[in-house]
Each structure stands twice: as structure tokens, then as C-alpha cells.
N, C-alpha and C. Protein backbone atom coordinates (compact mmCIF):
# COMPACT_ATOMS: atom_id res chain seq x y z
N UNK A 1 -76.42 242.18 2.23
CA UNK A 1 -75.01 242.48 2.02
C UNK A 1 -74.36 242.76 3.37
N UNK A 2 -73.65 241.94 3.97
CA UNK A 2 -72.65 242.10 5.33
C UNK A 2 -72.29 243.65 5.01
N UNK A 3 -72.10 244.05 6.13
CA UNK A 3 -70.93 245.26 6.48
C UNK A 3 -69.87 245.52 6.39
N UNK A 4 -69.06 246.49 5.79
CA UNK A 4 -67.58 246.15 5.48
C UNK A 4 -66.96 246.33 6.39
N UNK A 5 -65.91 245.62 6.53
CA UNK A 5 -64.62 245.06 7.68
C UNK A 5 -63.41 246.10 7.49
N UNK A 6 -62.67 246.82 8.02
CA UNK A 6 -61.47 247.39 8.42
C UNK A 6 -60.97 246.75 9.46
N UNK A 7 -59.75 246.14 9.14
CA UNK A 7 -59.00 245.00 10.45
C UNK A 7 -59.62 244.48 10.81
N UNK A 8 -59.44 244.52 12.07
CA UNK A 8 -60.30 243.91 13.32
C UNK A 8 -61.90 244.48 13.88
N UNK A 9 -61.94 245.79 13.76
CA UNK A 9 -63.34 246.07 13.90
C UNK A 9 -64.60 246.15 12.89
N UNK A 10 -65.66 245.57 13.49
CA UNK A 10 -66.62 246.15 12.80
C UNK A 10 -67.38 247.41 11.96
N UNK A 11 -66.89 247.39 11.20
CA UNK A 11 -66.95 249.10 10.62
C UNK A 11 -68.74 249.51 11.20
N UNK A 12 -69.95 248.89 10.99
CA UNK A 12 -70.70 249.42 11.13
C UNK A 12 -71.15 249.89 12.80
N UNK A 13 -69.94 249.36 13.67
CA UNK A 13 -70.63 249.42 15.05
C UNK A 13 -69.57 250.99 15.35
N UNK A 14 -68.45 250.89 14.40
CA UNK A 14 -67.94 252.26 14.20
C UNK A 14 -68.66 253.24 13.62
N UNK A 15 -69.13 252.77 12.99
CA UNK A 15 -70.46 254.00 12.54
C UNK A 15 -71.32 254.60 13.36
N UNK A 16 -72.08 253.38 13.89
CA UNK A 16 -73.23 253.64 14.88
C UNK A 16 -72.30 254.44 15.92
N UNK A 17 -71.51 254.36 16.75
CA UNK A 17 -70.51 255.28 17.22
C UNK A 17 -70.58 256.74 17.01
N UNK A 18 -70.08 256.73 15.50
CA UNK A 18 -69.95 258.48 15.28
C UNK A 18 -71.23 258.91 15.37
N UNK A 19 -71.97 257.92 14.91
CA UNK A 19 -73.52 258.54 14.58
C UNK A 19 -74.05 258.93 15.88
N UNK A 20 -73.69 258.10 16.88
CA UNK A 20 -74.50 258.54 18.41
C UNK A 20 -74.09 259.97 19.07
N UNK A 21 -72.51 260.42 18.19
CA UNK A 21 -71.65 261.49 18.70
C UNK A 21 -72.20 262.24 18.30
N UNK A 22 -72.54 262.11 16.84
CA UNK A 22 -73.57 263.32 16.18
C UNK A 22 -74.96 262.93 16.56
N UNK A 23 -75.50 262.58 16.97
CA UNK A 23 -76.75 263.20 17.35
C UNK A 23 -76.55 263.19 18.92
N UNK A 24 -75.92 263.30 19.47
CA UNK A 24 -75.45 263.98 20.68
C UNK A 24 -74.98 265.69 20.75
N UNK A 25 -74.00 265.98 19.63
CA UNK A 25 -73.99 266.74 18.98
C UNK A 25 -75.08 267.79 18.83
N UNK A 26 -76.07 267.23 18.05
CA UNK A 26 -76.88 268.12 17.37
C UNK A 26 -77.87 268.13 18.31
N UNK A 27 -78.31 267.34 19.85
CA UNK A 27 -79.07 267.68 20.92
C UNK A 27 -78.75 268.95 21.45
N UNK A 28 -77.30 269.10 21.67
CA UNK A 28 -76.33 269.63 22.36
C UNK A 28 -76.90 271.27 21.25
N UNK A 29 -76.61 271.27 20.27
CA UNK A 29 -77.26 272.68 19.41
C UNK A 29 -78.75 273.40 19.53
N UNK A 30 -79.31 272.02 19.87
CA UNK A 30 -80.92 272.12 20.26
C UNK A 30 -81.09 272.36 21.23
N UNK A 31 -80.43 272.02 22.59
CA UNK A 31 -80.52 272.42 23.49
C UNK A 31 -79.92 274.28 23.85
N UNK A 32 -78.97 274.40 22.99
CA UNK A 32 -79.01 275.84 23.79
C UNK A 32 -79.75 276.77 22.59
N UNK A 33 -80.62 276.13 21.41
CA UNK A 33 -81.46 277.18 21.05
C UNK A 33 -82.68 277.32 21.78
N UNK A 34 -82.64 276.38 22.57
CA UNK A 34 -83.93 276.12 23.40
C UNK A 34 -83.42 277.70 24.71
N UNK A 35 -82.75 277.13 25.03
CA UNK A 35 -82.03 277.99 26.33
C UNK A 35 -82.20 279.21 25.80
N UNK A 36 -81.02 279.80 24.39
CA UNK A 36 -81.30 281.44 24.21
C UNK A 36 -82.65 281.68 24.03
N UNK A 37 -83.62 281.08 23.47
CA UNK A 37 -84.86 281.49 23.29
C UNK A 37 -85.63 281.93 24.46
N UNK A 38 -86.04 280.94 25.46
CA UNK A 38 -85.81 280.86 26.47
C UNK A 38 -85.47 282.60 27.05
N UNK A 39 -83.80 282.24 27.05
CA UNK A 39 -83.60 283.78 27.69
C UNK A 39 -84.19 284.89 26.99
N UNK A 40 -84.30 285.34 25.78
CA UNK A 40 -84.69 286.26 25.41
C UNK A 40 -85.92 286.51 25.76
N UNK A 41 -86.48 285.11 25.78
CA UNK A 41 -87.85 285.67 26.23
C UNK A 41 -88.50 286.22 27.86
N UNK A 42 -87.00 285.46 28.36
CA UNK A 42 -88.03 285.82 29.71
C UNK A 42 -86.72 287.34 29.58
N UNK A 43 -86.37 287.67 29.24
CA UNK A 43 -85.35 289.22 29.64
C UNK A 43 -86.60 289.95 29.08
N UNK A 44 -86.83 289.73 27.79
CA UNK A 44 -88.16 290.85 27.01
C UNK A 44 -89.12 291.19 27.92
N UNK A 45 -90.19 290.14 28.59
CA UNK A 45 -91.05 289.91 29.03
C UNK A 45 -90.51 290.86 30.83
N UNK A 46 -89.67 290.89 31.37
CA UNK A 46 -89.04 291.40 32.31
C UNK A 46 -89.12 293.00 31.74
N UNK A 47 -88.30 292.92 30.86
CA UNK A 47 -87.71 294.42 30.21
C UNK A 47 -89.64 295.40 29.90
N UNK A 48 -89.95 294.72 28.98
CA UNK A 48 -91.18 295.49 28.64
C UNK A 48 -92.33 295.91 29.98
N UNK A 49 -92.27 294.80 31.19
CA UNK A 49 -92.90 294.78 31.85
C UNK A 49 -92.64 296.19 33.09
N UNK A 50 -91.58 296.32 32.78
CA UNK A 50 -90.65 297.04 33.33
C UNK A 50 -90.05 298.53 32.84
N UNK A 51 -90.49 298.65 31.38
CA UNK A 51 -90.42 299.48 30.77
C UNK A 51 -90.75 300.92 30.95
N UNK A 52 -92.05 301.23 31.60
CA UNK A 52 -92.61 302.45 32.02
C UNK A 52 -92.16 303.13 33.57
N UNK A 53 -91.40 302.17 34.12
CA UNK A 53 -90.94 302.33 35.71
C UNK A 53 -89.70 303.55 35.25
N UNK A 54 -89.33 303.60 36.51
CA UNK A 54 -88.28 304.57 36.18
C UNK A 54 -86.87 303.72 36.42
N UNK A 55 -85.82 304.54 36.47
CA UNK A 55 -84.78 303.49 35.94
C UNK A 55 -83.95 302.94 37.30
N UNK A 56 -85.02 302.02 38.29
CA UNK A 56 -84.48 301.49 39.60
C UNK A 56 -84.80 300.48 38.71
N UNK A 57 -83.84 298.92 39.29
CA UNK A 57 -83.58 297.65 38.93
C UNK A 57 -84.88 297.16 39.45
N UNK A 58 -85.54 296.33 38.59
CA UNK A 58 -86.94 295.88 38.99
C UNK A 58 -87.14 295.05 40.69
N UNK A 59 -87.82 295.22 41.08
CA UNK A 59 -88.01 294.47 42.40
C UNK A 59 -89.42 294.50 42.64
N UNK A 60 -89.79 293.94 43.64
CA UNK A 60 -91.15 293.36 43.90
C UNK A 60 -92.02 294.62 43.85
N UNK A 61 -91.54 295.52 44.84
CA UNK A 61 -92.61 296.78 44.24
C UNK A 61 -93.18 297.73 43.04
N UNK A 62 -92.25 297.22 42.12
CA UNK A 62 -91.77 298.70 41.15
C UNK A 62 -92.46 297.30 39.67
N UNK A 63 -92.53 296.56 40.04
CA UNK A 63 -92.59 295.35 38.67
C UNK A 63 -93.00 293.98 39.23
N UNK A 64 -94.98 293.96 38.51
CA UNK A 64 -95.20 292.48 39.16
C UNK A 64 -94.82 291.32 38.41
N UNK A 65 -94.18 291.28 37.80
CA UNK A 65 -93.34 290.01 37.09
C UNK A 65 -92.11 289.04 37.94
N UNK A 66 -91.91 290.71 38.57
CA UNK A 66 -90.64 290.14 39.74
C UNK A 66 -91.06 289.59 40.91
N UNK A 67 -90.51 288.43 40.92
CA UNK A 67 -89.34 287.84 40.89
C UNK A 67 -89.38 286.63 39.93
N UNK A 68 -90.98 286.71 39.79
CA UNK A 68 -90.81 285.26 38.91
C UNK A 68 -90.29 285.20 38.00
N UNK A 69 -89.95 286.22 36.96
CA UNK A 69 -89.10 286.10 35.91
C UNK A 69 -87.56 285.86 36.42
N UNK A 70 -87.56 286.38 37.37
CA UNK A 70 -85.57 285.98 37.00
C UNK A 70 -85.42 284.66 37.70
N UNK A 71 -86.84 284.15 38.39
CA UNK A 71 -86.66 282.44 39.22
C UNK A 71 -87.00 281.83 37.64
N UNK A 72 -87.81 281.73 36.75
CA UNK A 72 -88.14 281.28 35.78
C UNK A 72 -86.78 280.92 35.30
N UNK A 73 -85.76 281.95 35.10
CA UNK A 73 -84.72 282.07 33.89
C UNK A 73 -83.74 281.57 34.82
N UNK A 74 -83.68 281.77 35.95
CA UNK A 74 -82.28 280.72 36.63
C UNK A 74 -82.54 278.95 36.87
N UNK A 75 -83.85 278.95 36.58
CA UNK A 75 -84.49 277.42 36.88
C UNK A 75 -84.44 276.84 35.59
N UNK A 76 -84.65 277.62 34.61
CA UNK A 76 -83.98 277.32 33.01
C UNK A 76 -82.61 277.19 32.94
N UNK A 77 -81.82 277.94 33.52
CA UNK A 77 -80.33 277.68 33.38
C UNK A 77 -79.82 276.66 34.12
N UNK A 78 -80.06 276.25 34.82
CA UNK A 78 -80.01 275.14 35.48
C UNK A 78 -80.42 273.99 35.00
N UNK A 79 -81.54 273.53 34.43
CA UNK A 79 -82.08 272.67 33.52
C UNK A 79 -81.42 272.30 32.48
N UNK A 80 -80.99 273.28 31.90
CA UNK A 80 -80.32 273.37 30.20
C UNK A 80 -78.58 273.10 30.54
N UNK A 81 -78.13 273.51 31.94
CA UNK A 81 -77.29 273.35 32.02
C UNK A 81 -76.74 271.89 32.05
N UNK A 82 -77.82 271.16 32.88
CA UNK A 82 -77.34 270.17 33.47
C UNK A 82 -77.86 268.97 31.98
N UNK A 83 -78.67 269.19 31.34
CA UNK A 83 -79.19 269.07 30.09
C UNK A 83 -77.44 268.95 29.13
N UNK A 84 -76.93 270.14 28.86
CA UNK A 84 -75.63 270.26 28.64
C UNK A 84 -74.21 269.34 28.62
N UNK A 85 -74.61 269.68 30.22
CA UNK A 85 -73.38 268.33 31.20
C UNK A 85 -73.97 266.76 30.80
N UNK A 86 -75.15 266.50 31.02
CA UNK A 86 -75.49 265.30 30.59
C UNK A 86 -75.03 264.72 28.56
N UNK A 87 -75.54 265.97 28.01
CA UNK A 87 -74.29 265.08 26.46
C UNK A 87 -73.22 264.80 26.43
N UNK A 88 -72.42 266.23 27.18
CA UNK A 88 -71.01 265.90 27.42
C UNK A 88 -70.39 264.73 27.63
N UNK A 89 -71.20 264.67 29.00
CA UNK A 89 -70.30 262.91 29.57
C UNK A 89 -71.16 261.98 28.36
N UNK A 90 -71.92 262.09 27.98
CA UNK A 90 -72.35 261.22 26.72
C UNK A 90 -71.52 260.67 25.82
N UNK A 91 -71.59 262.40 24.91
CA UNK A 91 -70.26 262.50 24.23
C UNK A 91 -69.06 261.78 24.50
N UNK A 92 -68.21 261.96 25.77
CA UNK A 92 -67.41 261.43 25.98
C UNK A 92 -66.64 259.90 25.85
N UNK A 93 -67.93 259.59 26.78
CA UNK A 93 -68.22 257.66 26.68
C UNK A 93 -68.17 257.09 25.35
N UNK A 94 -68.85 257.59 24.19
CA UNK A 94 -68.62 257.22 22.96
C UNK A 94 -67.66 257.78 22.55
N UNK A 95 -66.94 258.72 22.75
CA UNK A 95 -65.45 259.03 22.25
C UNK A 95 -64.34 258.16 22.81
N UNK A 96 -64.42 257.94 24.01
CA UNK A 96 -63.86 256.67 24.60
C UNK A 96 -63.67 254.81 24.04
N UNK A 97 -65.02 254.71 24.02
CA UNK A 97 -65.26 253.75 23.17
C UNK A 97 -64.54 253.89 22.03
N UNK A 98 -64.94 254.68 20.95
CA UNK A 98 -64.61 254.96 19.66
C UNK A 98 -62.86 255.07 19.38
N UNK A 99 -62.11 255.61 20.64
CA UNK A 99 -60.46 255.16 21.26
C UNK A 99 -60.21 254.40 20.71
N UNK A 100 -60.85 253.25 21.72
CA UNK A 100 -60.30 252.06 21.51
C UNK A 100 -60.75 251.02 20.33
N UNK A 101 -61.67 251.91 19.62
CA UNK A 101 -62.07 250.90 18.68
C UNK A 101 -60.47 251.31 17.59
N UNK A 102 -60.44 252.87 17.32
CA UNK A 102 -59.04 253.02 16.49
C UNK A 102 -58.15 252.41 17.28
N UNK A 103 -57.56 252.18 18.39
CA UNK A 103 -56.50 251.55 18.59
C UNK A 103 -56.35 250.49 18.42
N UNK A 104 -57.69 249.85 18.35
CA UNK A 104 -57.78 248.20 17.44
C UNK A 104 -57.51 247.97 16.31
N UNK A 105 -58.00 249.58 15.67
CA UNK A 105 -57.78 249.25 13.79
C UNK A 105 -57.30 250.57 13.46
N UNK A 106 -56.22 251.03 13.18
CA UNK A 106 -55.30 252.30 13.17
C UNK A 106 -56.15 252.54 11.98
N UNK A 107 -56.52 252.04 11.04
CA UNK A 107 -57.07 252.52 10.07
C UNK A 107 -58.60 253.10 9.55
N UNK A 108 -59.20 252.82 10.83
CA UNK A 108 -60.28 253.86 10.88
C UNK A 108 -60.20 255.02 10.89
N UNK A 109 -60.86 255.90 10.31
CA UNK A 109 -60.59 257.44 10.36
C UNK A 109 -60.89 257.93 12.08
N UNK A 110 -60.12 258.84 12.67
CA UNK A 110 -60.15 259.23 14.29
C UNK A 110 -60.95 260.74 13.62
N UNK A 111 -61.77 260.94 15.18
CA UNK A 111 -62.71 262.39 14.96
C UNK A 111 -62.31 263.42 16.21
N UNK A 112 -61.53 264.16 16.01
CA UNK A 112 -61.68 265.08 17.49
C UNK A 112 -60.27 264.80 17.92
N UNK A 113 -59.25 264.70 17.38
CA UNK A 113 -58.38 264.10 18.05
C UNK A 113 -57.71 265.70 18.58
N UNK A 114 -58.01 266.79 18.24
CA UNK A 114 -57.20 268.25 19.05
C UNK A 114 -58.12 268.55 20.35
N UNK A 115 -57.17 268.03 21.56
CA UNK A 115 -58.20 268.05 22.59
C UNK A 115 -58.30 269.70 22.81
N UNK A 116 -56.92 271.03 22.53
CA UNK A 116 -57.64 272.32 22.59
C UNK A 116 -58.74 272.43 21.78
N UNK A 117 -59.01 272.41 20.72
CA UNK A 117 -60.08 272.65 19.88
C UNK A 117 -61.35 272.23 20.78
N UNK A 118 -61.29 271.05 21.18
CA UNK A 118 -62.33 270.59 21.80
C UNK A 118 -63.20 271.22 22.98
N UNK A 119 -62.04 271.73 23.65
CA UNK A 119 -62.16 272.46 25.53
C UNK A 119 -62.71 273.69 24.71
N UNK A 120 -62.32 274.26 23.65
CA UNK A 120 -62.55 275.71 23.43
C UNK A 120 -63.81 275.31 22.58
N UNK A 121 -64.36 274.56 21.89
CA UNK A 121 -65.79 274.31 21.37
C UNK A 121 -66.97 273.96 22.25
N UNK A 122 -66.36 273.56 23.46
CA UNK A 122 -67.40 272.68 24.52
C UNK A 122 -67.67 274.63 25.78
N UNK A 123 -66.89 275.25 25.96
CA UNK A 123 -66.47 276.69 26.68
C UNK A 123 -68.06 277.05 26.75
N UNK A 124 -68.25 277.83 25.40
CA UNK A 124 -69.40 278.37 25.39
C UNK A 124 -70.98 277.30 25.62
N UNK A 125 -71.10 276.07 24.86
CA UNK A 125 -72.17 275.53 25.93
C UNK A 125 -72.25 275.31 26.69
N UNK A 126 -71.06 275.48 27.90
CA UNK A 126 -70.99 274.77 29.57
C UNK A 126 -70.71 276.56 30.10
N UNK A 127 -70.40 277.65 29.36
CA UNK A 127 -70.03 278.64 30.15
C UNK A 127 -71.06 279.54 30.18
N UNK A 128 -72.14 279.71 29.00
CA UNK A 128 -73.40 280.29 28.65
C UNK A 128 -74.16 280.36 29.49
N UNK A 129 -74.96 278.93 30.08
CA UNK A 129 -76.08 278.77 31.46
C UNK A 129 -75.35 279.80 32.78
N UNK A 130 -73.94 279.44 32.39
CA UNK A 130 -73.52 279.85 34.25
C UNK A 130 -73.71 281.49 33.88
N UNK A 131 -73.21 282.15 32.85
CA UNK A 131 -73.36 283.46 32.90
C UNK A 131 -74.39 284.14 33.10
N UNK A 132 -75.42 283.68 32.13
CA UNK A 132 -76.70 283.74 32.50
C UNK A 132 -77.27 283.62 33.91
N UNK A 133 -76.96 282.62 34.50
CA UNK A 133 -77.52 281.95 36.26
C UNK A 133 -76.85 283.68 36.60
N UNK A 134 -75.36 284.18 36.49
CA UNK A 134 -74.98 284.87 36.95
C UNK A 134 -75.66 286.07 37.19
N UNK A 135 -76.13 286.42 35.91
CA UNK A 135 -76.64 287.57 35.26
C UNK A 135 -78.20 287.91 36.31
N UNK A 136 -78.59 286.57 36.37
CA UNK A 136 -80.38 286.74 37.27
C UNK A 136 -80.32 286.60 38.38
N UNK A 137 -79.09 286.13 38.86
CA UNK A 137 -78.85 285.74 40.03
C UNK A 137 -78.61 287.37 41.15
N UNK A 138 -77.72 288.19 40.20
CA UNK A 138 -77.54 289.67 40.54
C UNK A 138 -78.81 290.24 40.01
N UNK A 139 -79.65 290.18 39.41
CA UNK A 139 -80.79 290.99 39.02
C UNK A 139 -81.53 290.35 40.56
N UNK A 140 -81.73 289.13 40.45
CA UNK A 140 -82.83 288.75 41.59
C UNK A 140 -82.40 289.60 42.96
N UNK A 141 -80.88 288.88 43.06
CA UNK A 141 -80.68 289.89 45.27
C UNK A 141 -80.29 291.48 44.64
N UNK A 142 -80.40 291.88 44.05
CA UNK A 142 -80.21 293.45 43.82
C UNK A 142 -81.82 294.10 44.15
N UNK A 143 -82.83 292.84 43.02
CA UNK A 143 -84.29 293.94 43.67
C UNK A 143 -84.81 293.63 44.69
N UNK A 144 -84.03 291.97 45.62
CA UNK A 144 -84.15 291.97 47.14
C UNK A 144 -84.02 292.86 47.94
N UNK A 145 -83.55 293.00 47.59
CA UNK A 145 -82.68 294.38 48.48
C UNK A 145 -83.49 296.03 48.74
């Protein structure tokens, strides 16, 4: 059975389209459960290790975990980040595409068309890694110090 036709485009290569958005999408969810996990674990593993010290910010003397835990967790944020940035422009390219496929056939259904909605849904997976980087980045030169 052929594929059904709307105008001018191929409906099923419009499909395959959304479909690539969503599972771009749902990488994009996988990827930062990977990341919080990730963080929690290396903060726990820091925190507990660190637990019996007294209450100076861990550093090489006081806690042998340090430094590798907060290089661990900024080398993760970095990874996941760029992990992140890489669906995005993914995302994008097939939203692009997918443009011009509606401007070929007005009558395809459009996905995403509120670009605020969008900037403010995309915030927290592109703003998460950096806070984090932030967060170990001041833990790491604080117990340099």
C-alpha cells in the first residue's frame, strides 16, 4: 500500500522527519538522566568521603577523593554538554528541513512553531552542565588553594 500524499510532499518522508525530532528528543532526556545521575553520584561519593572531616571545603589534604571527584564531574559536564549541543543542532536541521517541507504543503500539521516556548524548553538542558561545570569548578580552585 503506497504512502499517503498531502499536496506536494511525501507524507511519509514527513514522518520520518518528526520521528528523527523525537528520537532526538528523547536522546536529549537520556542524556541528562545520564548527567544528573552522574552528578549525584560523584557529589555523594565526595560528600560521604568527606563526611567525618571537619567543615573546611575538601582539598587534597583533608579528602583523598580530591580532586578526582570534582575532575570526574567537570569532564562529565563537558561530555554531556557537548552531547546536548550536538541534538540541538540536530534537532534543528530537521526542523529546518521539516520548514520547508510545510511551506511546500501548508497542510501538513507544523510542530514547535512558538520559538519562546522553545528557547525556554531547550534553557535548562544547555544551562544545567554549565552550572554544574560552575559548581566544581569553585569546589576544585577553592581546595587549591
Amino acid at each position: 500500500m503506497p504512502a499517503p500524499q498531502t499536496g506536494t510532499v511525501d507524507f511519509s518522508s514527513y514522518k520520518a522527519i518528526r520521528d528523527e525530532i523525537a528520537h532526538e528528543d528523547n536522546l536529549m532526556g537520556t542524556r541528562l538522566s545520564w548527567f544528573f545521575a552522574s552528578q549525584a553520584f560523584l557529589l555523594s561519593a565526595l560528600a560521604i568521603a568527606h563526611s567525618s572531616k571537619d567543615n573546611a571545603i575538601p582539598n587534597v589534604r583533608n579528602d583523598y577523593y580530591y580532586p578526582l571527584v570534582p575532575v570526574l564531574a567537570i569532564a562529565s559536564c563537558i561530555l554531556i554538554l557537548l552531547g546536548i549541543i550536538g541534538g540541538a543542532v540536530a534537532i534543528r536541521r530537521w526542523r529546518r528541513l521539516l520548514a520547508q517541507m510545510i511551506r511546500q504543503d501548508p497542510s501538513l500539521p507544523a510542530i514547535g512553531r512558538d520559538g519562546w516556548i522553545m528557547r525556554f524548553g531547550w534553557s535548562a538542558p544547555l544551562l544545567m552542565p554549565l552550572i554544574f561545570f560552575l559548581a566544581w569548578a569553585y569546589l576544585l580552585v577553592a581546595g587549591m588553594v
